[in-house]
N, C-alpha and C. Protein backbone atom coordinates (compact mmCIF):
# COMPACT_ATOMS: atom_id res chain seq x y z
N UNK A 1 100.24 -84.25 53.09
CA UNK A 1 99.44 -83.97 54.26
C UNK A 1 99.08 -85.26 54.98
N UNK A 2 98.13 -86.34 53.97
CA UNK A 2 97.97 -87.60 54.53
C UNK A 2 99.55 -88.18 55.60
N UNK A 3 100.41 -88.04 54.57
CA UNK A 3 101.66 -88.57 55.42
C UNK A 3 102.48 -88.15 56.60
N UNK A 4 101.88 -86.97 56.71
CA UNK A 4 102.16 -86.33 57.99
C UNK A 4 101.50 -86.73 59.36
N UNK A 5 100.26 -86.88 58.65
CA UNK A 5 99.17 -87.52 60.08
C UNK A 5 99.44 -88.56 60.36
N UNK A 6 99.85 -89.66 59.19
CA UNK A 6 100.53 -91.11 59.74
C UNK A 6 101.97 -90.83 60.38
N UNK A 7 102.59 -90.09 60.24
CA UNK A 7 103.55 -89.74 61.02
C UNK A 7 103.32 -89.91 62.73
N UNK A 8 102.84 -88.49 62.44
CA UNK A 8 102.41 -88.54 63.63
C UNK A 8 101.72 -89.39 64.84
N UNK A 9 100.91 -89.92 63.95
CA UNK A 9 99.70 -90.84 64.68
C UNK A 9 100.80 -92.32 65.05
N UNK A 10 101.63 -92.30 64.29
CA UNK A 10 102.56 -93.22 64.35
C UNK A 10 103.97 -93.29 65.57
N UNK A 11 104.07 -91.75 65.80
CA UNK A 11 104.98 -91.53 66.96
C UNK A 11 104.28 -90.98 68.08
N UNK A 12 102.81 -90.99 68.16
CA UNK A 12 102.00 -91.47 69.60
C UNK A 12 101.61 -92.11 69.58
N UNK A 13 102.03 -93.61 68.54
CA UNK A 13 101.14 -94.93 68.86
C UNK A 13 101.83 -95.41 70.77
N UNK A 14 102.96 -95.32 70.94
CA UNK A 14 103.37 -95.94 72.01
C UNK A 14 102.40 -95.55 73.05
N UNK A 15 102.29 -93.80 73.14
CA UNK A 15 101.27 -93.16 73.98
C UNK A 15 100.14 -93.75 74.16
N UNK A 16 99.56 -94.28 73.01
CA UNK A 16 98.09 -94.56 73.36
C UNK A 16 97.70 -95.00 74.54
N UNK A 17 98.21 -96.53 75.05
CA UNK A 17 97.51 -96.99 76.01
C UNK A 17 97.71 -96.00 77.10
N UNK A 18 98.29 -95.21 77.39
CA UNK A 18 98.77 -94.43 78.42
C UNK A 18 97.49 -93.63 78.53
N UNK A 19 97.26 -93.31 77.34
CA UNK A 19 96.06 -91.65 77.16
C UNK A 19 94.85 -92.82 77.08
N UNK A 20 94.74 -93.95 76.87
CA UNK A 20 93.22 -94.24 77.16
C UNK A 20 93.19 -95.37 77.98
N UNK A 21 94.32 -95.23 79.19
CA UNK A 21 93.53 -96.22 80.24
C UNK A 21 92.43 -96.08 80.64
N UNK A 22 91.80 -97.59 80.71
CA UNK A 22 90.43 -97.61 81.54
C UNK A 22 90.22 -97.11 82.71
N UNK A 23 89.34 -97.24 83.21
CA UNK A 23 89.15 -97.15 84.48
C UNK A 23 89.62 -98.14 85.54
N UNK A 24 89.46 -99.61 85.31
CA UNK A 24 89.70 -100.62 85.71
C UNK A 24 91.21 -100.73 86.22
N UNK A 25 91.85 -100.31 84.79
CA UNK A 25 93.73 -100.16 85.47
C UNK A 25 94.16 -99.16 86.62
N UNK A 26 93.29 -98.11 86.47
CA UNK A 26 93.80 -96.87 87.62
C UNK A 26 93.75 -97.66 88.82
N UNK A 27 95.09 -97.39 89.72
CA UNK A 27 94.90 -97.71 91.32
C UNK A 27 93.79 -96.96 91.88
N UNK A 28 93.72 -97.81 92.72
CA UNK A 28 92.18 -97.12 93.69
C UNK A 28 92.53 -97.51 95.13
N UNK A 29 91.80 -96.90 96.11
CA UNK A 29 91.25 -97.45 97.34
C UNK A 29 89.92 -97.24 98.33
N UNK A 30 89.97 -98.35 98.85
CA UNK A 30 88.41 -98.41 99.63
C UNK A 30 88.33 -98.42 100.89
N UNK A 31 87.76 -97.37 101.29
CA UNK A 31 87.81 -97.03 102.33
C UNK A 31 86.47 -97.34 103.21
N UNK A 32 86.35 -98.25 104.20
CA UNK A 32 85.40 -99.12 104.38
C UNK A 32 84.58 -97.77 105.14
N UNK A 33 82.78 -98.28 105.53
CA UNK A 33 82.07 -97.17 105.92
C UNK A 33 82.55 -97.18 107.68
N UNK A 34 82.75 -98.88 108.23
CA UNK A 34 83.37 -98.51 109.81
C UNK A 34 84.68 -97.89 109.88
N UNK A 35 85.41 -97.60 108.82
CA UNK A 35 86.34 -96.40 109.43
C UNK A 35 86.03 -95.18 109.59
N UNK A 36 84.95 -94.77 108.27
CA UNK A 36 84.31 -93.23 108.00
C UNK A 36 83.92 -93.47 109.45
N UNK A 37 82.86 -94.42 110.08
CA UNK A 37 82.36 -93.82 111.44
C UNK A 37 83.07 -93.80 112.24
N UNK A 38 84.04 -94.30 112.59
CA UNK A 38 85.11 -94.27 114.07
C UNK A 38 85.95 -92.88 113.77
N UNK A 39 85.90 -92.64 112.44
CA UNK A 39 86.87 -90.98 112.26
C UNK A 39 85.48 -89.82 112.65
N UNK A 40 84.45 -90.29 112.10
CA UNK A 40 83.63 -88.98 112.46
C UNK A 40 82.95 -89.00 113.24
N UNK A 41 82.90 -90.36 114.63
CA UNK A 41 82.20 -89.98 115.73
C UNK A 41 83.89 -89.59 116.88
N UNK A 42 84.30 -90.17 116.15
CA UNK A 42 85.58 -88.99 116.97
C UNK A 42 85.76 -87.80 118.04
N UNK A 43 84.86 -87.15 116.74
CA UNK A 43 84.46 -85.66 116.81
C UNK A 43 83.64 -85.48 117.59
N UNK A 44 82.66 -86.16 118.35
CA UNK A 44 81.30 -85.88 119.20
C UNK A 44 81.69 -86.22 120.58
N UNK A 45 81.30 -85.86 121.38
CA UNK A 45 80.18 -84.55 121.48
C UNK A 45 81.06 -83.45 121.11
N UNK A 46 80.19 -82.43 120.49
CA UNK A 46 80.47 -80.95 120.48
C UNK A 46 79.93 -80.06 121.12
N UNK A 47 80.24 -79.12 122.24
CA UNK A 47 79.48 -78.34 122.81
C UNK A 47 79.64 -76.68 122.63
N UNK A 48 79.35 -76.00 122.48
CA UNK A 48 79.27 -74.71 122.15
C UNK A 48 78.05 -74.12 122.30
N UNK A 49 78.37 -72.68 122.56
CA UNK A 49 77.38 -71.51 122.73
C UNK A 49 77.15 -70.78 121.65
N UNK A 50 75.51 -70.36 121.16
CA UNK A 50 74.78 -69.73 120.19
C UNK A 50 74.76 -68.32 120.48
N UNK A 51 75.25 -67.48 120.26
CA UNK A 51 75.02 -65.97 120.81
C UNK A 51 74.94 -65.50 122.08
N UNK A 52 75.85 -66.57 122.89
CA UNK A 52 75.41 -66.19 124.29
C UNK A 52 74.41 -66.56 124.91
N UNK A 53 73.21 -67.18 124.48
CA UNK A 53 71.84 -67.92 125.08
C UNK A 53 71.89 -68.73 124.80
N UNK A 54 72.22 -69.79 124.01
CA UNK A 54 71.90 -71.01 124.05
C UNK A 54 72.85 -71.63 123.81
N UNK A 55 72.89 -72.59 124.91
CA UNK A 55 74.27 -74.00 124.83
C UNK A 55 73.47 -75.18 123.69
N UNK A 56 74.94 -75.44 122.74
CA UNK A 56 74.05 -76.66 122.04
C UNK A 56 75.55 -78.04 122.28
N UNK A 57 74.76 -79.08 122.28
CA UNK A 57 74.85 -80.28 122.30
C UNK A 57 74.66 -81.15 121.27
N UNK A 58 75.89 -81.59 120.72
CA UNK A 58 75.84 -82.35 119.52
C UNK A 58 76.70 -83.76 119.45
N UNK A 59 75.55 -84.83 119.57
CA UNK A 59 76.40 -86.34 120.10
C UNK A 59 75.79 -87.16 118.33
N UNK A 60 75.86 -88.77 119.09
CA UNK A 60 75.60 -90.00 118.16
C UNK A 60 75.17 -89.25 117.08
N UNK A 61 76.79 -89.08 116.56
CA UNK A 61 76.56 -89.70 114.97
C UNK A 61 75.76 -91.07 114.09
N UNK A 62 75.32 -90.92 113.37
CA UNK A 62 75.45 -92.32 112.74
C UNK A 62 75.74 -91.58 111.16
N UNK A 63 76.13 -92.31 110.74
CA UNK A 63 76.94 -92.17 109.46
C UNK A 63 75.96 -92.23 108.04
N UNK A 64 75.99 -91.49 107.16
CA UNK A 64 74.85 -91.62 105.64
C UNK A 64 75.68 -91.46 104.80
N UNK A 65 75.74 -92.48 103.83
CA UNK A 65 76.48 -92.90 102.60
C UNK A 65 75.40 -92.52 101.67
N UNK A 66 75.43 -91.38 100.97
CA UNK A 66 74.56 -91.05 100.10
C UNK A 66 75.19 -91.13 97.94
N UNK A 67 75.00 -92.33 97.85
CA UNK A 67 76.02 -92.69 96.69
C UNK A 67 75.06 -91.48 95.66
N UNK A 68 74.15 -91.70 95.67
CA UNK A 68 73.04 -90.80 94.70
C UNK A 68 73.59 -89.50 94.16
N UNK A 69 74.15 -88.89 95.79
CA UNK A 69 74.78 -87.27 95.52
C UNK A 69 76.38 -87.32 95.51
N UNK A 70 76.65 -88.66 95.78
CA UNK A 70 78.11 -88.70 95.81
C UNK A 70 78.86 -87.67 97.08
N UNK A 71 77.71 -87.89 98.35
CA UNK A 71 78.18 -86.57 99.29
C UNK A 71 78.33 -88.29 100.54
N UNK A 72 78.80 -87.73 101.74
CA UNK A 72 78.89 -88.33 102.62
C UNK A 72 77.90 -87.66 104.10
N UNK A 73 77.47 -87.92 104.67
CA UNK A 73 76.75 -87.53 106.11
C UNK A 73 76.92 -88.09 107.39
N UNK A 74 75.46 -87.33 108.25
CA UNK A 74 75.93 -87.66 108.99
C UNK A 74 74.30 -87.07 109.98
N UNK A 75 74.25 -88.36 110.90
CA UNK A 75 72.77 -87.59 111.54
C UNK A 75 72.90 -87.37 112.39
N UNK A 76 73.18 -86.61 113.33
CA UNK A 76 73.18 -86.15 114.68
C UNK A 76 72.00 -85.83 115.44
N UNK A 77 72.35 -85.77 116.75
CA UNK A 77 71.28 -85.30 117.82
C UNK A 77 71.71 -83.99 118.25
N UNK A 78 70.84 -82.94 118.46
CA UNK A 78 71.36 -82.13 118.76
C UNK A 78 70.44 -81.98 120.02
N UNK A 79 70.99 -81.26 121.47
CA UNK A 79 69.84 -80.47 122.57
C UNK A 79 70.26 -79.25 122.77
N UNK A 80 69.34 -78.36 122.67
CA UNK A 80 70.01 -76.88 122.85
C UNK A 80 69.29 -76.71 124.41
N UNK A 81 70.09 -76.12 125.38
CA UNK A 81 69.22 -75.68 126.81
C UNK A 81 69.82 -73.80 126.53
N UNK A 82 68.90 -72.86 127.37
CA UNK A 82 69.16 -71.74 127.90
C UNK A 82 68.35 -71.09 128.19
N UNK A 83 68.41 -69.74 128.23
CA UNK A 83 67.39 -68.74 128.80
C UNK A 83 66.44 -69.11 127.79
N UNK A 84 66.28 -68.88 126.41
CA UNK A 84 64.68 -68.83 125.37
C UNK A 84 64.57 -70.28 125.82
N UNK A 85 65.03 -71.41 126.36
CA UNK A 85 64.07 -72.12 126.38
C UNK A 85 63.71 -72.55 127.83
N UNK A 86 62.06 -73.08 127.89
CA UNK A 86 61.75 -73.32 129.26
C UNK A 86 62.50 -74.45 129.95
N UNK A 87 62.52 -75.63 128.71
CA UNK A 87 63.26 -77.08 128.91
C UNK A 87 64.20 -77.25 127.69
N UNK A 88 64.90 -78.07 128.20
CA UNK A 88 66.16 -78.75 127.13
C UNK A 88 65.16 -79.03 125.85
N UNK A 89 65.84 -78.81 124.86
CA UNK A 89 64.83 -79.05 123.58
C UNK A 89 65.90 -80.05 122.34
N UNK A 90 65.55 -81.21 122.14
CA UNK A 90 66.26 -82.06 121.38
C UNK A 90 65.51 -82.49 120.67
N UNK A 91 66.53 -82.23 119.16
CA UNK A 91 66.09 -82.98 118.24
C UNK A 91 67.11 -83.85 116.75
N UNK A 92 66.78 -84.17 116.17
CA UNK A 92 68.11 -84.73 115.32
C UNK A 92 68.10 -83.72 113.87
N UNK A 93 69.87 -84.38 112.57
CA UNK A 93 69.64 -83.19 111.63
C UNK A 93 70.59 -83.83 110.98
N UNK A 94 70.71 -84.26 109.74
CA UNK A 94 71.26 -84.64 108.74
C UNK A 94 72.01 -83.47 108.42
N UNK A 95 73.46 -84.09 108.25
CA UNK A 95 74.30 -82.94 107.40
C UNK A 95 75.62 -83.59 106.45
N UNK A 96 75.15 -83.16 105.53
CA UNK A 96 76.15 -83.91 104.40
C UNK A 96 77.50 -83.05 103.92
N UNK A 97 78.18 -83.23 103.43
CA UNK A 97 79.36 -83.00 103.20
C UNK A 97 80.24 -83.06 102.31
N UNK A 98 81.02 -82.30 101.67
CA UNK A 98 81.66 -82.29 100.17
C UNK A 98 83.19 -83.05 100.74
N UNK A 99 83.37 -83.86 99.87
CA UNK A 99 84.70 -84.31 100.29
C UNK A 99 86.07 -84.14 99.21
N UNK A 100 87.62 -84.02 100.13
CA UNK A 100 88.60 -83.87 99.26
C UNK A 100 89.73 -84.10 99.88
N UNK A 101 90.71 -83.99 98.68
CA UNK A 101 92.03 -84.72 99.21
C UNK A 101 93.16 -83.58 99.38
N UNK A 102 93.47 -83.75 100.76
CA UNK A 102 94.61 -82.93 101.34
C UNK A 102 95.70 -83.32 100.87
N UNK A 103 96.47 -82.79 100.26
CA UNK A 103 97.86 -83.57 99.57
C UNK A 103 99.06 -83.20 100.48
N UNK A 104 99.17 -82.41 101.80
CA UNK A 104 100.17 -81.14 102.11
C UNK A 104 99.86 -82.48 103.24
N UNK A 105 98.91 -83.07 103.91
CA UNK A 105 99.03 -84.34 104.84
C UNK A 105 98.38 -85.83 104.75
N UNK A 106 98.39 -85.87 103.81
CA UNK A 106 97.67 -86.94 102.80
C UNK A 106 96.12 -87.54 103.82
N UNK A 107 95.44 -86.15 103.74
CA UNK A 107 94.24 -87.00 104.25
C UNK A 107 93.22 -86.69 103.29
N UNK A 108 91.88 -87.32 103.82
CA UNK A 108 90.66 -87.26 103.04
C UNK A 108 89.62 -86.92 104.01
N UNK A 109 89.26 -85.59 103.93
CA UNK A 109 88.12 -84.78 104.91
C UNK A 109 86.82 -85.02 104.00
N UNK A 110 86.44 -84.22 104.96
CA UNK A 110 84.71 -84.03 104.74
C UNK A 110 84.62 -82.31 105.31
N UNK A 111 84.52 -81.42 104.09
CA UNK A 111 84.32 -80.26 104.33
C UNK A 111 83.00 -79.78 103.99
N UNK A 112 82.67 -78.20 104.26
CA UNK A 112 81.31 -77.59 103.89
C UNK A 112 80.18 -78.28 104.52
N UNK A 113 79.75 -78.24 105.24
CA UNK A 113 78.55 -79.19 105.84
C UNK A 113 77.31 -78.35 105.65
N UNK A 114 76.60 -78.74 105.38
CA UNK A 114 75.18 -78.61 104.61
C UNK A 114 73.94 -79.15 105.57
N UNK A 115 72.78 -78.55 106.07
CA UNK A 115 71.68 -79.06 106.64
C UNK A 115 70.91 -79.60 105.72
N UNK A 116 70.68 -81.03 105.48
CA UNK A 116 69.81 -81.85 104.90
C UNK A 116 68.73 -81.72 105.57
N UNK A 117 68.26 -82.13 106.58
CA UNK A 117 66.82 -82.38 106.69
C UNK A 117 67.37 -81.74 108.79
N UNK A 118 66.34 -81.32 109.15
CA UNK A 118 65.82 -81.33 110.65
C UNK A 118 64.70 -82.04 111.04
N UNK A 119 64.82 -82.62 111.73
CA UNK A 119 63.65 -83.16 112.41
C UNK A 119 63.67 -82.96 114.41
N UNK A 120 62.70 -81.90 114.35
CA UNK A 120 62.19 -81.66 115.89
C UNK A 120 60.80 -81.65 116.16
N UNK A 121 60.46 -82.69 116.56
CA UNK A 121 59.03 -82.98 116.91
C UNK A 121 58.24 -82.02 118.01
N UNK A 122 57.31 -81.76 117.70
CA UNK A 122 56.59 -81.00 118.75
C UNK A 122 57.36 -79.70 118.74
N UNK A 123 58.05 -78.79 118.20
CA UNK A 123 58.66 -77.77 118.68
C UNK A 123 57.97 -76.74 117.66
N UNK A 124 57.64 -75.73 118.01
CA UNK A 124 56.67 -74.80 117.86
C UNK A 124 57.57 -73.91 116.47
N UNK A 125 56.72 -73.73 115.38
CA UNK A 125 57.50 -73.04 114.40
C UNK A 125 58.09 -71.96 114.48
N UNK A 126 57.78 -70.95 115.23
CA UNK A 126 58.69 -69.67 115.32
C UNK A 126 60.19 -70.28 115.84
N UNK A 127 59.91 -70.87 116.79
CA UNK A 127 61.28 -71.93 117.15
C UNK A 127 62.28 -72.78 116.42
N UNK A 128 61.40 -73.16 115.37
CA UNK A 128 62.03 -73.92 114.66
C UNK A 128 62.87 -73.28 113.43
N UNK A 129 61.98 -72.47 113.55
CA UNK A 129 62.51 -71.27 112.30
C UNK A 129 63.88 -70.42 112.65
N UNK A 130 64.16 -70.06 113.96
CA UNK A 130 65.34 -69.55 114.71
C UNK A 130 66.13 -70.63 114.89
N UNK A 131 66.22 -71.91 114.97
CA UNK A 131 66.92 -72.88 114.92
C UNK A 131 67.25 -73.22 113.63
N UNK A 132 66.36 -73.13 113.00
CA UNK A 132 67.09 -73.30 111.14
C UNK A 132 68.14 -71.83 110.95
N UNK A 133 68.15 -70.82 111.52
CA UNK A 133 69.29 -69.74 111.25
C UNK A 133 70.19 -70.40 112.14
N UNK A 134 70.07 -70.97 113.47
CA UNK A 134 71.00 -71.58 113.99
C UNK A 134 72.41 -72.42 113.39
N UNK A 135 71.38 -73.02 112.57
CA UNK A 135 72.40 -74.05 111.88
C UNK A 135 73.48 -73.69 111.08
N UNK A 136 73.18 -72.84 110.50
CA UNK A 136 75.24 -72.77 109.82
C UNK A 136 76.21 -72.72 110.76
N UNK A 137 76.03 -71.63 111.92
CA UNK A 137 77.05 -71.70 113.01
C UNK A 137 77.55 -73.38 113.55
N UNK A 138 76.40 -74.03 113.70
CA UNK A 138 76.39 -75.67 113.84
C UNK A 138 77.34 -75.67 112.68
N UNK A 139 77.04 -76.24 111.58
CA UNK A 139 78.05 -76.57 110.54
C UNK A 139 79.30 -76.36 110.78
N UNK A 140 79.10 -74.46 110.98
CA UNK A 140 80.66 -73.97 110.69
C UNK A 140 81.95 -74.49 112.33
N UNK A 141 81.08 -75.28 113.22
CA UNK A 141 81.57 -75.25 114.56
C UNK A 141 82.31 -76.64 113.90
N UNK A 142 81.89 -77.61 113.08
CA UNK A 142 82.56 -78.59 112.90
C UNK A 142 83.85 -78.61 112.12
N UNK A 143 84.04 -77.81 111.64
CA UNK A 143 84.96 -77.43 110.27
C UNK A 143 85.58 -78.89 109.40
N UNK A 144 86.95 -79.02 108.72
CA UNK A 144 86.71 -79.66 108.36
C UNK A 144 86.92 -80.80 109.09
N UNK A 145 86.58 -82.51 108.83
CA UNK A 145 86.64 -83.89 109.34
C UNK A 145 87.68 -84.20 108.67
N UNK A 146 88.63 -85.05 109.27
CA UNK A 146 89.49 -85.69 109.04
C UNK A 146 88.63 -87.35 108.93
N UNK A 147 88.77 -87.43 107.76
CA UNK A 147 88.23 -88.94 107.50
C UNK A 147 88.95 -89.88 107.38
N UNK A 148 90.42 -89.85 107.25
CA UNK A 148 91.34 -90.91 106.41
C UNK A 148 92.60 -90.68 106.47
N UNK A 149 93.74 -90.92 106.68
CA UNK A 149 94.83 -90.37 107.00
C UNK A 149 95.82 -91.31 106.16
N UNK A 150 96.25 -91.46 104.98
CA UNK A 150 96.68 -92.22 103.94
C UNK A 150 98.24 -92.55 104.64
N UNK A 151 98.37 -93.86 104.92
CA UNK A 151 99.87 -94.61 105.17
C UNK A 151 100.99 -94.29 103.91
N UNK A 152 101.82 -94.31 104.31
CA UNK A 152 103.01 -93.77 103.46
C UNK A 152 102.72 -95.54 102.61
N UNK A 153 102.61 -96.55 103.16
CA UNK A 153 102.52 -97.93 102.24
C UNK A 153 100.85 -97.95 101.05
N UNK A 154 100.51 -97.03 101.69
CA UNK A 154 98.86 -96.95 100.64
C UNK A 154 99.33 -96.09 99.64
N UNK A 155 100.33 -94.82 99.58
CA UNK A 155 100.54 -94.28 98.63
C UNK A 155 101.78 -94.77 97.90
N UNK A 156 102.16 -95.42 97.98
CA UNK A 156 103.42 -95.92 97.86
C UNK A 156 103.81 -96.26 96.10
N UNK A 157 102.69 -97.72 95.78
CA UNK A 157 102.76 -98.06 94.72
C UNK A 157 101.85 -97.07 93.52
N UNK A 158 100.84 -96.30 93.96
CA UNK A 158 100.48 -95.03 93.18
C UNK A 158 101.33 -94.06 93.29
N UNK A 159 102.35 -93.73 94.06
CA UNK A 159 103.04 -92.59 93.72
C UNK A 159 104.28 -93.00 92.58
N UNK A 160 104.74 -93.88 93.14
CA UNK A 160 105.84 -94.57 91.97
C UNK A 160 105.40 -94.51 91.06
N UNK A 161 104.16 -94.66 90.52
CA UNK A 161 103.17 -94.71 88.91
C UNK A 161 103.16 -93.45 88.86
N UNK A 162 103.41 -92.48 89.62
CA UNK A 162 103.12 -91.07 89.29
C UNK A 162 101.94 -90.61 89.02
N UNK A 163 100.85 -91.54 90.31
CA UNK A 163 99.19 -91.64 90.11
C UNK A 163 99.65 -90.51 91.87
N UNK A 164 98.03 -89.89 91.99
CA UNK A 164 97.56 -89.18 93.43
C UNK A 164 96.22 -89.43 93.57
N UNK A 165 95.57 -89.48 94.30
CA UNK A 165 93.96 -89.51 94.60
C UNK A 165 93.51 -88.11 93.86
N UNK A 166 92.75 -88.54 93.11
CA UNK A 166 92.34 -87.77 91.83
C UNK A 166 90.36 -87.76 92.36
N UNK A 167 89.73 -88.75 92.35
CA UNK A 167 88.37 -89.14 92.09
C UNK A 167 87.95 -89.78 93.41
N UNK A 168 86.85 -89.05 94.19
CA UNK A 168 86.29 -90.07 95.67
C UNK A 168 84.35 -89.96 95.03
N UNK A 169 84.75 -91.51 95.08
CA UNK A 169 83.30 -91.77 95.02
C UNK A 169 82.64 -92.60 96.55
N UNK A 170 81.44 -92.18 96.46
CA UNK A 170 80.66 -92.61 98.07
C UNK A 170 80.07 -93.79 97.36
N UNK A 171 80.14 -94.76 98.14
CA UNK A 171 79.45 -96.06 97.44
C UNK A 171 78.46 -96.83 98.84
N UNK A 172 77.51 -97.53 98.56
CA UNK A 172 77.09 -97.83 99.54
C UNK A 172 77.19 -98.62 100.92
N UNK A 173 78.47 -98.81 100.81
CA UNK A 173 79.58 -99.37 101.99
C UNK A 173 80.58 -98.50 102.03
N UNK A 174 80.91 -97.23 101.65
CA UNK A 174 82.17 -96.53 102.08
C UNK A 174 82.44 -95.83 100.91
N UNK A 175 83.78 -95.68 100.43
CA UNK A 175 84.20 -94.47 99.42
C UNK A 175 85.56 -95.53 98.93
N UNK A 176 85.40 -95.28 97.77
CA UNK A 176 86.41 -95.69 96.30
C UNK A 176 86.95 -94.26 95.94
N UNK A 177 88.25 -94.36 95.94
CA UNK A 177 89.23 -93.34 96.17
C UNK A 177 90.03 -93.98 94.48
N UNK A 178 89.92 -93.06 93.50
CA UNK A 178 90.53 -93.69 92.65
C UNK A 178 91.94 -92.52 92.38
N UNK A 179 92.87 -93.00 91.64
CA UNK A 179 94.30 -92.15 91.59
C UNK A 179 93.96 -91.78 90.41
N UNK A 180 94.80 -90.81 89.88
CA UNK A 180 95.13 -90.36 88.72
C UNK A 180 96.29 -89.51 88.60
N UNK A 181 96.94 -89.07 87.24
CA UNK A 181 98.18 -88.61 87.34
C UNK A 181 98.58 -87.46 87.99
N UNK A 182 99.44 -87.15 88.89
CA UNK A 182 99.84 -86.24 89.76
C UNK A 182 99.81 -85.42 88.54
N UNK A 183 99.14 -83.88 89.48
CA UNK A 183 99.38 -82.32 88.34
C UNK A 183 100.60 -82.29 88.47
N UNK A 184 101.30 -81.51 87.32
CA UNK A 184 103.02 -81.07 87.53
C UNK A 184 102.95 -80.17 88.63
N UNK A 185 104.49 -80.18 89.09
CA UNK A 185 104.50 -79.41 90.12
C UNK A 185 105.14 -77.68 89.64
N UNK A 186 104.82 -77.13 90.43
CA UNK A 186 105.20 -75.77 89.95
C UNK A 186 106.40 -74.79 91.09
């Protein structure tokens, strides 16, 4: 029995380093935070209609690297004008975002958008409260972000390794994109 396990253990010694690379050896890449913003103010302004009454207005991004949740954001301004309101009513709204890797066009989005925080000063709570149902339609108007659009020379020396973008971490200057071994294909 003993001699079987040295067997064995003996014809995956070559394997080993393979099955316990560090972290350190995996290819990676870094994707600085002024690209995240030039890809996701891209996208702004957005204008669209709420049920038919209210036009909303959605400009200046600025960009939130939230390493804590490992999510990416984003704070916008929003002004909604129409019939319910007397005057243009603006205010700003954090919305963060799950991120992943498109393999079918080798990009790296920012999907699912999430209301973190609102902030509208002075605006009367029944109001504010119909503007918080507002917001998923907001979300869902953005769909997903194209954050990253991977060069055939960035995948190049990870694909030859038979590595793919496996792991995106948000760091507090941008996102570390680490590889890992392509799933088999089916």
């Amino acid at each position: 029995m003993h001699r079987r396990l040295a067997l064995c253990s003996l014809a995956c010694w070559p394997l080993a380093p393979v099955l316990a690379q560090d972290e350190a050896a995996r290819p990676r890449q870094k994707i600085s935070a002024a690209t995240l913003y030039d890809a996701l103010s891209a996208r702004f302004p957005v204008r669209f209609t709420v049920g038919g009454l209210l036009q909303a207005q959605i400009s200046a991004p600025r960009l939130l690297l939230l390493p804590a949740r490992n999510q990416l954001g984003a704070a916008l301004r929003a002004e909604f004008t129409g019939l319910q309101l007397a005057q243009a009513q603006a205010g700003e709204m954090d919305l963060v975002f799950a991120l992943r890797y498109e393999a079918s066009d080798r990009t790296l989005r920012a999907r699912d958008p999430q209301i973190l925080e609102l902030r509208w000063p002075g605006l009367p709570p029944e109001t504010a409260q119909a503007l918080q149902g507002v917001m998923p339609a907001i979300g869902g108007q953005l769909g997903d972000v194209v954050l990253h659009r991977f060069t055939a020379r960035e995948l190049a020396l990870p694909e030859t390794m038979g590595f793919a973008p496996q792991e995106i971490r948000v760091l507090d200057d941008g996102l570390l994109v680490l590889f890992g071994p392509k799933p088999p294909s089916r």
